[in-house]
PDB file of N, CA and C in Angstrom:
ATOM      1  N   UNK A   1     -20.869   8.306 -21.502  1.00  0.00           N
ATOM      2  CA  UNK A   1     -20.495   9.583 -20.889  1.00  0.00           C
ATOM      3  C   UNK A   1     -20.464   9.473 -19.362  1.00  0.00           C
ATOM      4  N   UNK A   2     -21.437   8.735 -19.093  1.00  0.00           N
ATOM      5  CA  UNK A   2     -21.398   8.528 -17.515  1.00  0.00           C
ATOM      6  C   UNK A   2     -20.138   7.828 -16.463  1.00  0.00           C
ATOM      7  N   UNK A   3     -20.107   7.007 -17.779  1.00  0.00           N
ATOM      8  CA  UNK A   3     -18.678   6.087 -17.022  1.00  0.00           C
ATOM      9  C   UNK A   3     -17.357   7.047 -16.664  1.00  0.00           C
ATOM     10  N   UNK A   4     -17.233   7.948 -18.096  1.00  0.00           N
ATOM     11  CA  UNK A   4     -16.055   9.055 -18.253  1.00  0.00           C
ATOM     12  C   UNK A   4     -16.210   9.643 -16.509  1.00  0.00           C
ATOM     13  N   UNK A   5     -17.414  10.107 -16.457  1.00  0.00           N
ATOM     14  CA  UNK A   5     -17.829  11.273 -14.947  1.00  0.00           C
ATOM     15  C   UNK A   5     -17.036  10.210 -14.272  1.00  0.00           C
ATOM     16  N   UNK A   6     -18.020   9.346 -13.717  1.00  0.00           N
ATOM     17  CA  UNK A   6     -17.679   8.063 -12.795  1.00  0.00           C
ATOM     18  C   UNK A   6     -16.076   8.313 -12.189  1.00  0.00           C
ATOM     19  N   UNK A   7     -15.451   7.999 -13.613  1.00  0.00           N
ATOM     20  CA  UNK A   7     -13.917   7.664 -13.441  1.00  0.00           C
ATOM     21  C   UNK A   7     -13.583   8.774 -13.389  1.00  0.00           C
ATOM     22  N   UNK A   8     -13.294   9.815 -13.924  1.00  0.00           N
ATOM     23  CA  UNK A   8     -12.833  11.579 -13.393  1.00  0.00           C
ATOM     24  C   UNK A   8     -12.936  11.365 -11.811  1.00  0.00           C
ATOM     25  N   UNK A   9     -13.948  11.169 -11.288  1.00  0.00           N
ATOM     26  CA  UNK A   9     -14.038  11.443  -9.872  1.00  0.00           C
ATOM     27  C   UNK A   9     -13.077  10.226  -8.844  1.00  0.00           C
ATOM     28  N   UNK A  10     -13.031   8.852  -9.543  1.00  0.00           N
ATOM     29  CA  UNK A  10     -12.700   8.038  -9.188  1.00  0.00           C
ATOM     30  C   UNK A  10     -11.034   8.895  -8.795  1.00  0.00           C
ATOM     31  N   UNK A  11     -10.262   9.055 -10.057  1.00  0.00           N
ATOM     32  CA  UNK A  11      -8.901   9.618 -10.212  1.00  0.00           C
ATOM     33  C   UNK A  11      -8.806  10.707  -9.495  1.00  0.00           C
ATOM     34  N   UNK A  12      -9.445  11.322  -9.025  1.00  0.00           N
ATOM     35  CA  UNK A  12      -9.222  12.152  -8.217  1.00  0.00           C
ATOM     36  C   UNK A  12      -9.645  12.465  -6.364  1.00  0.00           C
ATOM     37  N   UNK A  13      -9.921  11.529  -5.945  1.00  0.00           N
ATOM     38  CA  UNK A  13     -10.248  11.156  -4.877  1.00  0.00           C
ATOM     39  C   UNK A  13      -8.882  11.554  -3.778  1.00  0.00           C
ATOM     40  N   UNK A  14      -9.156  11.821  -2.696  1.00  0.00           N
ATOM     41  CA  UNK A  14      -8.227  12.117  -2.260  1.00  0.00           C
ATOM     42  C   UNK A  14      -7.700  10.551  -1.156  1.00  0.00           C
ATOM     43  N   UNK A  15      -6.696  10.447  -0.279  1.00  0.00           N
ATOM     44  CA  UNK A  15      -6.380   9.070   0.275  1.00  0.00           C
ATOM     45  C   UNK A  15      -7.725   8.425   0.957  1.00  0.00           C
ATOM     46  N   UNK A  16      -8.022   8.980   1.396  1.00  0.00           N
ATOM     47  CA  UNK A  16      -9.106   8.894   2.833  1.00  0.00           C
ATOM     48  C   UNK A  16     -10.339   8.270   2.107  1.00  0.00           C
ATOM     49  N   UNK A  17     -10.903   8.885   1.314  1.00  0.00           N
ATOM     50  CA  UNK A  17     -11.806   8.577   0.298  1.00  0.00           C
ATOM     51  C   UNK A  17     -11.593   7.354  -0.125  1.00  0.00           C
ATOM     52  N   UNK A  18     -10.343   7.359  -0.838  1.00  0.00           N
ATOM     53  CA  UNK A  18     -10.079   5.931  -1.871  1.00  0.00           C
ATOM     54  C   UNK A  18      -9.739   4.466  -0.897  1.00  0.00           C
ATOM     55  N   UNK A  19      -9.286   5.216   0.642  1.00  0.00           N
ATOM     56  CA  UNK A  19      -9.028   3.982   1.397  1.00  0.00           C
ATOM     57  C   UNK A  19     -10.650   2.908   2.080  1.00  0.00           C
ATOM     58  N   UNK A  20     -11.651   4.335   1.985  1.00  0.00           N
ATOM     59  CA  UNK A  20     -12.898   3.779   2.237  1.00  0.00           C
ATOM     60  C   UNK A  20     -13.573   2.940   1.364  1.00  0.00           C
ATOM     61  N   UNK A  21     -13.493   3.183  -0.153  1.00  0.00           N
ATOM     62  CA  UNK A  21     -14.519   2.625  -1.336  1.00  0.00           C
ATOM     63  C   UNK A  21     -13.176   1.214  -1.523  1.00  0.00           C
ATOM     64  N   UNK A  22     -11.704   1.250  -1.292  1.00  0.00           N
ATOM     65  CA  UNK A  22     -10.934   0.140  -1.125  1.00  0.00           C
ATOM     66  C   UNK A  22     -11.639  -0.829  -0.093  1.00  0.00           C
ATOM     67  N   UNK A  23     -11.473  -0.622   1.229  1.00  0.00           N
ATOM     68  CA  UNK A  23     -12.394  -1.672   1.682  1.00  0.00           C
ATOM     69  C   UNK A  23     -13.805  -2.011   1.607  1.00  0.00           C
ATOM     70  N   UNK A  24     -14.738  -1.258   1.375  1.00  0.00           N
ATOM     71  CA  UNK A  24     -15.684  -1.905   0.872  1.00  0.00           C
ATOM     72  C   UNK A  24     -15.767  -2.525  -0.002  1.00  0.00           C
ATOM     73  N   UNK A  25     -15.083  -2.606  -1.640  1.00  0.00           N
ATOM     74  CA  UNK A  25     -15.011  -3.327  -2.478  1.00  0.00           C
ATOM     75  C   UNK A  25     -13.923  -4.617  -2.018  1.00  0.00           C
ATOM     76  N   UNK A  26     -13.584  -4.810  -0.906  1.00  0.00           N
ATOM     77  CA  UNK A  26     -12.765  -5.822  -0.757  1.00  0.00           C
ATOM     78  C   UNK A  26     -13.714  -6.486  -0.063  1.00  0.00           C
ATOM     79  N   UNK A  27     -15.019  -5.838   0.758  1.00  0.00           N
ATOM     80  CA  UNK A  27     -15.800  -6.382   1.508  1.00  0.00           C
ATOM     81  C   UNK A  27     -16.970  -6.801   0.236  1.00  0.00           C
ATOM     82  N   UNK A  28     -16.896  -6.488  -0.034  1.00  0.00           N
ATOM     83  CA  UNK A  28     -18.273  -6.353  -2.143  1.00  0.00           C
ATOM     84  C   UNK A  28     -19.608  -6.225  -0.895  1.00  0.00           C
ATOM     85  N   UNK A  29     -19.155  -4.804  -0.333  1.00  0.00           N
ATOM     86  CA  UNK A  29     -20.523  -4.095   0.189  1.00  0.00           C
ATOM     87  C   UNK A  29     -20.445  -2.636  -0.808  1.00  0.00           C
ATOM     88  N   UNK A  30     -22.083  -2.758  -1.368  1.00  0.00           N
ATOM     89  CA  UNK A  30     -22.143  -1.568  -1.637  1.00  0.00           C
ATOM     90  C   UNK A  30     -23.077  -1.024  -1.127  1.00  0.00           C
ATOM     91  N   UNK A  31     -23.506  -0.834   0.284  1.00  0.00           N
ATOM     92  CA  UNK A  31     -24.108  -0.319   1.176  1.00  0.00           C
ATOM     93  C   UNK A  31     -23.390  -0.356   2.573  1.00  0.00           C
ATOM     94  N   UNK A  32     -23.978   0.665   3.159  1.00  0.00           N
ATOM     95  CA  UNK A  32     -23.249   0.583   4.273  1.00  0.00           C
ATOM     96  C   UNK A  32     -23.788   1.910   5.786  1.00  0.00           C
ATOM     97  N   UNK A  33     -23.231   1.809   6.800  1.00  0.00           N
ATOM     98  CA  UNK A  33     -23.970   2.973   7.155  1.00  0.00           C
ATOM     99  C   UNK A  33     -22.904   3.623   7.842  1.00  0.00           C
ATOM    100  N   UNK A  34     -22.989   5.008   7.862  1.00  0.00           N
ATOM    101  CA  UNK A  34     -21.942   6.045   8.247  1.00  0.00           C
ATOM    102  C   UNK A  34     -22.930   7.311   9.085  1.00  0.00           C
ATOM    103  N   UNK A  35     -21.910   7.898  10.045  1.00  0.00           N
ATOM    104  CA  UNK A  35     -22.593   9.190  10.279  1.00  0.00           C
ATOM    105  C   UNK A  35     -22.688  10.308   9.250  1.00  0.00           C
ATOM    106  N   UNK A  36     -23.709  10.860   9.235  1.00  0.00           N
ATOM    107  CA  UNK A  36     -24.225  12.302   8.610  1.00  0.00           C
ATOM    108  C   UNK A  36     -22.945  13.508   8.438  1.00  0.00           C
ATOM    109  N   UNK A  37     -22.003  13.126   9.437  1.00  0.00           N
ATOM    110  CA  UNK A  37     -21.132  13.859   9.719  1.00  0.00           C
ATOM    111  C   UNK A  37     -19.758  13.814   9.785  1.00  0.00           C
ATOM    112  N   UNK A  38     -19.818  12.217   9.000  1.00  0.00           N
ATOM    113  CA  UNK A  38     -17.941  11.879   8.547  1.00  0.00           C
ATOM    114  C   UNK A  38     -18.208  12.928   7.135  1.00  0.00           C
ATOM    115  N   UNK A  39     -16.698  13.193   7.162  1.00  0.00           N
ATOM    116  CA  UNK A  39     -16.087  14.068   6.051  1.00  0.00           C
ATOM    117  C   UNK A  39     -15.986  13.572   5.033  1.00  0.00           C
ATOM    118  N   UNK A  40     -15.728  12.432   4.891  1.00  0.00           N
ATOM    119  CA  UNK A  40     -14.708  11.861   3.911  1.00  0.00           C
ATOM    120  C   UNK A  40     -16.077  10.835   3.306  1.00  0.00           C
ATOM    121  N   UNK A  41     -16.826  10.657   3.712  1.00  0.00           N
ATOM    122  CA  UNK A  41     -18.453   9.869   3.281  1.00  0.00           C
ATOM    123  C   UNK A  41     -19.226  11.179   2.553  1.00  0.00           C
ATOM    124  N   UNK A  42     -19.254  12.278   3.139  1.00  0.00           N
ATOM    125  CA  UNK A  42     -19.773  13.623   2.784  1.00  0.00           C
ATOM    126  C   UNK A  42     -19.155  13.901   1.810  1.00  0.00           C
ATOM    127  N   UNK A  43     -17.916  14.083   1.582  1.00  0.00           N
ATOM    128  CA  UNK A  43     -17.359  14.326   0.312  1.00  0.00           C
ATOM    129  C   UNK A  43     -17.674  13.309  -0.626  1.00  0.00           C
ATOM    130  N   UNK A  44     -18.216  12.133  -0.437  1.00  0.00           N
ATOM    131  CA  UNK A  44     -18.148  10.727  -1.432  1.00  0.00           C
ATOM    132  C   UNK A  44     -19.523  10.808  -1.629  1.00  0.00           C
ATOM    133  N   UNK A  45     -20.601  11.400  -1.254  1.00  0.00           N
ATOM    134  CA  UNK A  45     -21.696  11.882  -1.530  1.00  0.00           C
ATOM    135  C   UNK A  45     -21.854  13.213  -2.915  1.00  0.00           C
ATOM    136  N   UNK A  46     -21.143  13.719  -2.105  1.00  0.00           N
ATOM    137  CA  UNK A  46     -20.654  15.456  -2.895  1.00  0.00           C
ATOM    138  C   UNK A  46     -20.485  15.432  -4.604  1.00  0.00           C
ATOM    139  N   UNK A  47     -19.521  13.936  -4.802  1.00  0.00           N
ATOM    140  CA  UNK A  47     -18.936  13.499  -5.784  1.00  0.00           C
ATOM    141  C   UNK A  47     -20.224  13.325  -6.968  1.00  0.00           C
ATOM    142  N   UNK A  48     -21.127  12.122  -6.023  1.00  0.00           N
ATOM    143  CA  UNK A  48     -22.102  11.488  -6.527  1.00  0.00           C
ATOM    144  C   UNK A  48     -21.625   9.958  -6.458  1.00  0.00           C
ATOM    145  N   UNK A  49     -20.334   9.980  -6.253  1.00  0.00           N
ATOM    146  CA  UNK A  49     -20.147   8.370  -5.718  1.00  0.00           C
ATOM    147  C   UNK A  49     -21.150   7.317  -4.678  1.00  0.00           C
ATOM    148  N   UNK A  50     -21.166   8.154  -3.854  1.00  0.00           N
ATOM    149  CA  UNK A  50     -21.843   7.247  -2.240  1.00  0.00           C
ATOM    150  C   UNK A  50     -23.280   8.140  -2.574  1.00  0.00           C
ATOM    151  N   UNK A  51     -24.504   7.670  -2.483  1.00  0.00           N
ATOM    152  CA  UNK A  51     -25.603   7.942  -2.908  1.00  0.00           C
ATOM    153  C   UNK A  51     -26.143   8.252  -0.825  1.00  0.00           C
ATOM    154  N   UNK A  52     -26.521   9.039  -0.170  1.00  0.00           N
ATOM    155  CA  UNK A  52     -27.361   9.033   1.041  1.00  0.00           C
ATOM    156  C   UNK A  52     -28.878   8.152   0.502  1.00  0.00           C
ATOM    157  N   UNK A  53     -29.685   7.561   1.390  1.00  0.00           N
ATOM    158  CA  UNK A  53     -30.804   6.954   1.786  1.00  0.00           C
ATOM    159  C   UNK A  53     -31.711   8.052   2.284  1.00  0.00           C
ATOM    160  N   UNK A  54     -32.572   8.536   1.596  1.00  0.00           N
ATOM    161  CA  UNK A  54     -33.637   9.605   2.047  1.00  0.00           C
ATOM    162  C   UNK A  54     -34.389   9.332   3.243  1.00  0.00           C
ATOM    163  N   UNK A  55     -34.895  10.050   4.123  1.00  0.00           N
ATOM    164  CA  UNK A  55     -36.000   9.691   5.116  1.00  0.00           C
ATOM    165  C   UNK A  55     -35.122  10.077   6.571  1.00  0.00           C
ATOM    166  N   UNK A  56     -35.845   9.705   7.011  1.00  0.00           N
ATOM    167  CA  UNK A  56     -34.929   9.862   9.218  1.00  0.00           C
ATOM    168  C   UNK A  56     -34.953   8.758   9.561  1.00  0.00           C
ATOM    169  N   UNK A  57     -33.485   9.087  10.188  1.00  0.00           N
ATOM    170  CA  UNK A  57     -32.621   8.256  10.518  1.00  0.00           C
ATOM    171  C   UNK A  57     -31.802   8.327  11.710  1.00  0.00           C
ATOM    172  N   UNK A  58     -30.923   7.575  12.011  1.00  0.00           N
ATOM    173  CA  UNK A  58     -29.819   7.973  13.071  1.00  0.00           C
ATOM    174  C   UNK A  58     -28.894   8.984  12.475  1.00  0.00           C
ATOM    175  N   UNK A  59     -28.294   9.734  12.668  1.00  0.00           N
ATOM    176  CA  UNK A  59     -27.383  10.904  12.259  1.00  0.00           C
ATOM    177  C   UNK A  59     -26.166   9.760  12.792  1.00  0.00           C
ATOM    178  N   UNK A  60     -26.052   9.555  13.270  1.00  0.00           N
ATOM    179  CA  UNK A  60     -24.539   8.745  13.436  1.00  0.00           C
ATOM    180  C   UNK A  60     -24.805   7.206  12.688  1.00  0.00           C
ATOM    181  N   UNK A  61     -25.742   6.681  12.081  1.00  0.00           N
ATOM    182  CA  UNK A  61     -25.719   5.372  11.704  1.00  0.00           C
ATOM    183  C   UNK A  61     -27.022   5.598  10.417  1.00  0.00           C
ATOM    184  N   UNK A  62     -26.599   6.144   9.645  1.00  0.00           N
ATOM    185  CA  UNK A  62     -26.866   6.504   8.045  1.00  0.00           C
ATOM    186  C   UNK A  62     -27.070   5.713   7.188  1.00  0.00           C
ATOM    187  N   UNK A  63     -27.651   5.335   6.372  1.00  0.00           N
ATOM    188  CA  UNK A  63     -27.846   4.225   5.222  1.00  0.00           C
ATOM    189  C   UNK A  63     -27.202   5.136   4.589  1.00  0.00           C
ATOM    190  N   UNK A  64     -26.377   4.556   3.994  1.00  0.00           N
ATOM    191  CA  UNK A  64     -25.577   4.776   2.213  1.00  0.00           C
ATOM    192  C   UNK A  64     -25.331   3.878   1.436  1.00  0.00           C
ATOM    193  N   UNK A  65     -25.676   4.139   0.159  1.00  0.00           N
ATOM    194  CA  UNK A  65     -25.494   3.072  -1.493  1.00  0.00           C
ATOM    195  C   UNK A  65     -25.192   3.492  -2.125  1.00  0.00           C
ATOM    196  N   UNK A  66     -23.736   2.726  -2.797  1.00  0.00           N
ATOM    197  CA  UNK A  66     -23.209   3.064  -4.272  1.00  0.00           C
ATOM    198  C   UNK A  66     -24.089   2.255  -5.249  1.00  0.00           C
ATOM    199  N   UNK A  67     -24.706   3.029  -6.306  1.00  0.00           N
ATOM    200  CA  UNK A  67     -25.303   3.072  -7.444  1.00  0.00           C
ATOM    201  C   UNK A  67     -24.610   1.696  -8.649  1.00  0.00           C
ATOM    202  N   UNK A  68     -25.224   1.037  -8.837  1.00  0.00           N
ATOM    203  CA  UNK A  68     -24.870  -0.184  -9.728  1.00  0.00           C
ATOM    204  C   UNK A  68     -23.667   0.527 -11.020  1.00  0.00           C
ATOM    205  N   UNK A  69     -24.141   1.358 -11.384  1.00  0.00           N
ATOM    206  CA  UNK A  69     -23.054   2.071 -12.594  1.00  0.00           C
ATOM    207  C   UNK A  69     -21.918   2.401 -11.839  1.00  0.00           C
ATOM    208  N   UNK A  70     -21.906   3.089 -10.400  1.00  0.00           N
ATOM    209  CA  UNK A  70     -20.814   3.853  -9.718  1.00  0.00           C
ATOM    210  C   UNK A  70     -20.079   2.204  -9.607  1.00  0.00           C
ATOM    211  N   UNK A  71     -20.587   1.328  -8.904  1.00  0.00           N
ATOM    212  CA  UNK A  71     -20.305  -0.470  -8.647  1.00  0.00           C
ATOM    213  C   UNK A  71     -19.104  -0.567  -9.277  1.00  0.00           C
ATOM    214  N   UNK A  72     -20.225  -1.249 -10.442  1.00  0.00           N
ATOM    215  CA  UNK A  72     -19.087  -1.293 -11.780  1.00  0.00           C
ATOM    216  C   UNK A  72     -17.830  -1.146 -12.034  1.00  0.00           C
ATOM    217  N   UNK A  73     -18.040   0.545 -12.155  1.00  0.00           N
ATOM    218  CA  UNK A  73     -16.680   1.354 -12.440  1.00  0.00           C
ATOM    219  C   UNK A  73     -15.871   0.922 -11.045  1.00  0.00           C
ATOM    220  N   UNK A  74     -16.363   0.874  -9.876  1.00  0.00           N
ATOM    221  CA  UNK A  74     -15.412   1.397  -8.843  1.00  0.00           C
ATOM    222  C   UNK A  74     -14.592  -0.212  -8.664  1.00  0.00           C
ATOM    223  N   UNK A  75     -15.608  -1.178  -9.310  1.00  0.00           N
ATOM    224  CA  UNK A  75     -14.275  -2.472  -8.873  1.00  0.00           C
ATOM    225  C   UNK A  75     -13.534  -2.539  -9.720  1.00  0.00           C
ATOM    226  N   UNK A  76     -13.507  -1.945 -11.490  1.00  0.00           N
ATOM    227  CA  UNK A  76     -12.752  -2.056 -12.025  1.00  0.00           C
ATOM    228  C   UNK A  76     -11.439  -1.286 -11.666  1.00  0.00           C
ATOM    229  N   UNK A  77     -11.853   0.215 -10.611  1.00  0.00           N
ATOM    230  CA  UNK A  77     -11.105   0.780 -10.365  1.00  0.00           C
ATOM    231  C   UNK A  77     -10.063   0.105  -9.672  1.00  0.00           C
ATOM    232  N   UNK A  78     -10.477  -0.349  -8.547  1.00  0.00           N
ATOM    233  CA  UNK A  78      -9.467  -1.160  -7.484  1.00  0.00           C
ATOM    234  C   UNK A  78      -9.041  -1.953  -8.004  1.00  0.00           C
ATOM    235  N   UNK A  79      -9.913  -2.789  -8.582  1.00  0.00           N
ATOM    236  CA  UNK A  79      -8.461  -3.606  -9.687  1.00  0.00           C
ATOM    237  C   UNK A  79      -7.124  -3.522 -10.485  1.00  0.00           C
ATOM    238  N   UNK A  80      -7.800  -2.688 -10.997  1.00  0.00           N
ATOM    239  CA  UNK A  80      -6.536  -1.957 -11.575  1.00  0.00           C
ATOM    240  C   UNK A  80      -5.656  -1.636 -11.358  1.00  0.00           C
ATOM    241  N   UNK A  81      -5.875  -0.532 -10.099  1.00  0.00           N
ATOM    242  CA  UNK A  81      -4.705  -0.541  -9.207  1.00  0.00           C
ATOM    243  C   UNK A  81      -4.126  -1.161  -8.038  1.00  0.00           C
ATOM    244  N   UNK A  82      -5.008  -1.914  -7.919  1.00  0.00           N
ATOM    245  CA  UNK A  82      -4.210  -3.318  -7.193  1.00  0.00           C
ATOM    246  C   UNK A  82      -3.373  -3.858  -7.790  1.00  0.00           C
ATOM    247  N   UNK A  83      -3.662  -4.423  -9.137  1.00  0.00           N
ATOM    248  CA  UNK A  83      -2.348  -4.815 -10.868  1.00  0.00           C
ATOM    249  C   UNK A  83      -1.260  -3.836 -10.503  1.00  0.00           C
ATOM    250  N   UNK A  84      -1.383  -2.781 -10.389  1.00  0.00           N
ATOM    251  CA  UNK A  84      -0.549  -1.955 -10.777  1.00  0.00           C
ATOM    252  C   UNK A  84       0.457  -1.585  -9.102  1.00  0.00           C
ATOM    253  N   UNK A  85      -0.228  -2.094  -8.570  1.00  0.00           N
ATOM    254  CA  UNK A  85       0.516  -2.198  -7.102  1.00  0.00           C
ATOM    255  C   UNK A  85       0.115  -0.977  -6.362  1.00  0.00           C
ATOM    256  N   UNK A  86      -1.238  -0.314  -6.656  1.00  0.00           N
ATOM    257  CA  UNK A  86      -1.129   0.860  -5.653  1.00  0.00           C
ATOM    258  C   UNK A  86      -2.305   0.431  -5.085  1.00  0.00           C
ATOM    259  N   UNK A  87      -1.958   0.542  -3.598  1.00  0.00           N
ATOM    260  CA  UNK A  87      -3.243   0.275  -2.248  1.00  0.00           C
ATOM    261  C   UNK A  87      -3.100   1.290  -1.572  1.00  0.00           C
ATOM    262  N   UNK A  88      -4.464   2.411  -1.854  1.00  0.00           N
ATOM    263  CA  UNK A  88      -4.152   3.399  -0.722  1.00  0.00           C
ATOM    264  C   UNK A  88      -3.785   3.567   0.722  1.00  0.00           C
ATOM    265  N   UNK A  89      -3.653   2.109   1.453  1.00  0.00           N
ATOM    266  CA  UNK A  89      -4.124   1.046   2.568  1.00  0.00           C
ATOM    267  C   UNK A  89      -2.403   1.081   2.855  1.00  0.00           C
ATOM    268  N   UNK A  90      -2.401   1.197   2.137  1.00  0.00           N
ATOM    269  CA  UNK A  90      -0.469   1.006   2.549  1.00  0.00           C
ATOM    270  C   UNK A  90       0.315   1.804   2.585  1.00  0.00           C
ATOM    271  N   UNK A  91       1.139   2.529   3.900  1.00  0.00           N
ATOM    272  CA  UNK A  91       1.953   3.091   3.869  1.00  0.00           C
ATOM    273  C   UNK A  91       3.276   2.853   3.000  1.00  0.00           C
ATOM    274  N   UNK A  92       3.678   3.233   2.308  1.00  0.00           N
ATOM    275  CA  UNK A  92       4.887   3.194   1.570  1.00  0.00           C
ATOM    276  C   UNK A  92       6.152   3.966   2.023  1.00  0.00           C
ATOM    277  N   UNK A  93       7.207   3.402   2.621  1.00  0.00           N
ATOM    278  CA  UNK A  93       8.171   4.501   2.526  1.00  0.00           C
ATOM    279  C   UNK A  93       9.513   3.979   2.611  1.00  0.00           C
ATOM    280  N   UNK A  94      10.748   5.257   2.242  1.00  0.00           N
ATOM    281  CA  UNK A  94      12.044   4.491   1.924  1.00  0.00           C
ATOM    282  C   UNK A  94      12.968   5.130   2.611  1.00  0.00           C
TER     283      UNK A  94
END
């Protein structure tokens, strides 16, 4: 059941989002640190994707970790659509 959640959220991510968890899985970081106050990390929190690091901290330089289950799912995600030729990373146009 968890995986189902996982991936619902995965598919619905908006560009900004999917271009962030794209390079980190190209980097195979699943930690990382962000401000308190990017949007698009806040929303990836919101999800339950990007997990925050409890305690005080820098507000501009944040511990964040994706969760071994979120992991998982999220490289199969990029894979996939890497196969399938979609990189949020890339402008496309004709």
């Amino acid at each position: 059941m968890r995986r189902e959640l996982i991936r619902h959220e995965l598919d619905t991510l908006n560009r900004e989002e999917a271009v962030l968890l794209f390079d980190l899985v190209d980097r195979n970081q699943s930690s990382f640190q962000a401000s308190m106050l990017e949007n698009t990390v806040s929303l990836l929190v919101a999800r339950g994707i990007v997990d925050r690091a409890p305690g005080y901290f820098s507000q501009v330089a944040w511990p964040h970790t994706i969760d071994q289950d979120v992991w998982a799912c999220l490289k199969v995600w990029v894979l996939e659509h890497k196969a399938a030729g979609g990189d949020p990373r890339i402008e496309y146009t004709e």
